[in-house]
Protein backbone atom coordinates (compact mmCIF):
# COMPACT_ATOMS: atom_id res chain seq x y z
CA UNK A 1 0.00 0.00 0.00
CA UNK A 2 1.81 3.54 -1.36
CA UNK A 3 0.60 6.81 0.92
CA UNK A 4 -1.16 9.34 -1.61
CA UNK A 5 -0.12 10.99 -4.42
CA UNK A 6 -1.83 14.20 -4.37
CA UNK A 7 -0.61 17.02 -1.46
CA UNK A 8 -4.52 18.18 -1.15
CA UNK A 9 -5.39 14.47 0.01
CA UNK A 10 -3.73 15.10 3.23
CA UNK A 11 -6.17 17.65 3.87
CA UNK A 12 -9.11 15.96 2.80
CA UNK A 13 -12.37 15.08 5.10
CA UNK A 14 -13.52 11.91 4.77
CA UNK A 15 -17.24 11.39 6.31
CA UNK A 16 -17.71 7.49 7.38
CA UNK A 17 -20.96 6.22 7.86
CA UNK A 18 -21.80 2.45 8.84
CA UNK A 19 -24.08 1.02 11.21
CA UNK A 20 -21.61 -1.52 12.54
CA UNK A 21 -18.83 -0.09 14.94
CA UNK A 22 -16.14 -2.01 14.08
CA UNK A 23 -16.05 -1.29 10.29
CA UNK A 24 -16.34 2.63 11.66
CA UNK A 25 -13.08 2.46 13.68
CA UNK A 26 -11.24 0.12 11.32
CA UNK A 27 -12.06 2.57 7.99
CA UNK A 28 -11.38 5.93 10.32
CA UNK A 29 -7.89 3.97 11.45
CA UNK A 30 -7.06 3.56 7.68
CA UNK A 31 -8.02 7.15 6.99
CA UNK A 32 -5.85 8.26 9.93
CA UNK A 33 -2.93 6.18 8.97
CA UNK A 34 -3.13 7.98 5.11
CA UNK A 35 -3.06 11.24 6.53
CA UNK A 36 -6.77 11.81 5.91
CA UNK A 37 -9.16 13.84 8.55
CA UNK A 38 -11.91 11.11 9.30
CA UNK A 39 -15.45 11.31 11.29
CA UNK A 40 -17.71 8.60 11.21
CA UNK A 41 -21.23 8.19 11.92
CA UNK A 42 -23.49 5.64 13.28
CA UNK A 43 -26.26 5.97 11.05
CA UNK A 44 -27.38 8.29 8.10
CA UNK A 45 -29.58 10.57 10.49
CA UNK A 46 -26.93 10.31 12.99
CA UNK A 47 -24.64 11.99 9.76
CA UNK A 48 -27.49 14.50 8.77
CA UNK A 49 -27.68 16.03 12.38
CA UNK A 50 -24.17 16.86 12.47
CA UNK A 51 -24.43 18.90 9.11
CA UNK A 52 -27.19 20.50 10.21
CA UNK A 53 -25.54 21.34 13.04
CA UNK A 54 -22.91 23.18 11.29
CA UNK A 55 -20.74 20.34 10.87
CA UNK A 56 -17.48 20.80 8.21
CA UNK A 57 -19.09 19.15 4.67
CA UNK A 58 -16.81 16.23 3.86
CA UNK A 59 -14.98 16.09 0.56
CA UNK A 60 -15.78 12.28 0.21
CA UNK A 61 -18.67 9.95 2.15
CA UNK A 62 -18.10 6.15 2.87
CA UNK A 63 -21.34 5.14 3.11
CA UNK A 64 -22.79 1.88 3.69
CA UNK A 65 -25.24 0.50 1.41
CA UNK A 66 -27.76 -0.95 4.10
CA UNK A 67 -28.19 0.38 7.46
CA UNK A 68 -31.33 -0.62 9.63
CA UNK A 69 -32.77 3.21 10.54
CA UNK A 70 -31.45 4.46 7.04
CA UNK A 71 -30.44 2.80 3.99
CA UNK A 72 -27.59 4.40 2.11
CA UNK A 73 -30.04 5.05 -0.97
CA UNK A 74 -32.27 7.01 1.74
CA UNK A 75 -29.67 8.74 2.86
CA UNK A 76 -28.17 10.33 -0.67
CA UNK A 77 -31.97 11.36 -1.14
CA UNK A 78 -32.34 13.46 1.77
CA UNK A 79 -28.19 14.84 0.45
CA UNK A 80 -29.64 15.36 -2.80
CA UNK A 81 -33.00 17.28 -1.77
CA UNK A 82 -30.98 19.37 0.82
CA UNK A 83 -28.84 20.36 -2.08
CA UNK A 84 -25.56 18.25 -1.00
CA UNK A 85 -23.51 16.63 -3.09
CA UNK A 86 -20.36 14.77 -1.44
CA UNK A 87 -18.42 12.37 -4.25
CA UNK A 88 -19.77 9.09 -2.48
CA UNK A 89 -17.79 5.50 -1.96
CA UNK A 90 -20.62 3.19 -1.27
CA UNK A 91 -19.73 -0.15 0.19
CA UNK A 92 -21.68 -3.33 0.85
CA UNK A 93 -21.55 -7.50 1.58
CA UNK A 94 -24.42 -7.66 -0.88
CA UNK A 95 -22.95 -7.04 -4.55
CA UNK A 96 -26.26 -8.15 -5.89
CA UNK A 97 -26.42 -6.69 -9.74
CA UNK A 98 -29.39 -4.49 -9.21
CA UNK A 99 -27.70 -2.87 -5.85
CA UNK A 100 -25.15 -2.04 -8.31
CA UNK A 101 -27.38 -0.82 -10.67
CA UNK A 102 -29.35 1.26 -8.29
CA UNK A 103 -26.25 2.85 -7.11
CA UNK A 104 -24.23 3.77 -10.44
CA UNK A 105 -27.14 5.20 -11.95
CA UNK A 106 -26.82 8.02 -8.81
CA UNK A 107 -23.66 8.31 -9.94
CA UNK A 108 -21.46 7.35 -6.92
CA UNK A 109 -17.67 7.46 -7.18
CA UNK A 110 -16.96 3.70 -6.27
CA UNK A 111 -19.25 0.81 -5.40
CA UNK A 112 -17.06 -1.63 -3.15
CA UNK A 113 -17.96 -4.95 -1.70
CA UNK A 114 -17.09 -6.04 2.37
CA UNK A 115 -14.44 -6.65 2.83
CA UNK A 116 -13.03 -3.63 1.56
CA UNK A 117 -9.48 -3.79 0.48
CA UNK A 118 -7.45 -0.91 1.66
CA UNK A 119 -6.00 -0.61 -2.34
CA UNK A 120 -8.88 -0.14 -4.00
CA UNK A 121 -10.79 1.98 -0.88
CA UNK A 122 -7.53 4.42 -1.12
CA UNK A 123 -7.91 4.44 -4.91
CA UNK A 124 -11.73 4.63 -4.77
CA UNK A 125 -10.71 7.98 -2.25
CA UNK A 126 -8.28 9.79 -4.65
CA UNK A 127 -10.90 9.96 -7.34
CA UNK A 128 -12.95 10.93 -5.22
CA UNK A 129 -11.17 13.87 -4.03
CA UNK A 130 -10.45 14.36 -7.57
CA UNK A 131 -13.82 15.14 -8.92
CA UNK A 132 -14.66 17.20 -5.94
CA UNK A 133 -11.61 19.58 -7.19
């Protein structure tokens, strides 16, 4: 695994957003160790209230395909009709061809399947920082 190429990576924010705790701490670990300023969130609502609450908008979102309170579909609809748009990494166990599908046609960054491997997350990251530029 090679450290980013780009000197704005280092200052990107990456928003993290899975129901399950241990994928949160292990992707905000990998952020941390690539240099990259990482929050993550326990569900989508839990992700909404903070940027309602003023919260820095992140320059990429990990998001979780299913989450019991709020899918990851649900939660790039309420982005979308609140006027957000984060370049978006979705990742899931269930690689089913119409979950991919659904999600390209919204026209995420990445769709990764569980478990993610830290090459292709990292690469999945740097394009997303790219389009955001």
């Amino acid at each position: 695994m090679s450290a980013p190429t780009s000197s704005a990576f280092v200052q990107t924010s990456i928003a993290i957003v899975d129901d399950d705790a241990s994928v949160r701490v292990s992707l905000k670990r990998l952020c941390t160790v690539f240099g990259l300023q990482a929050t993550a969130y326990a569900s989508g609502r839990e992700f909404l209230t903070a940027l309602e609450d003023g919260g820095s908008r992140a320059d990429c979102l990990l998001l979780d395909a299913h989450m019991p309170e709020m899918t990851g579909s649900e939660l790039q609809r309420h982005l979308v009709a609140k006027g957000i748009s984060i370049p978006t990494i979705v990742f899931t166990a269930d690689d089913t061809p119409e979950l991919l599908a659904h999600y390209t046609a919204t026209g995420i960054v990445a769709f990764l399947r569980k478990p993610l491997s830290s090459e292709d997350l990292l690469a999945a990251i740097e394009r997303a920082v790219r389009r955001k530029e």
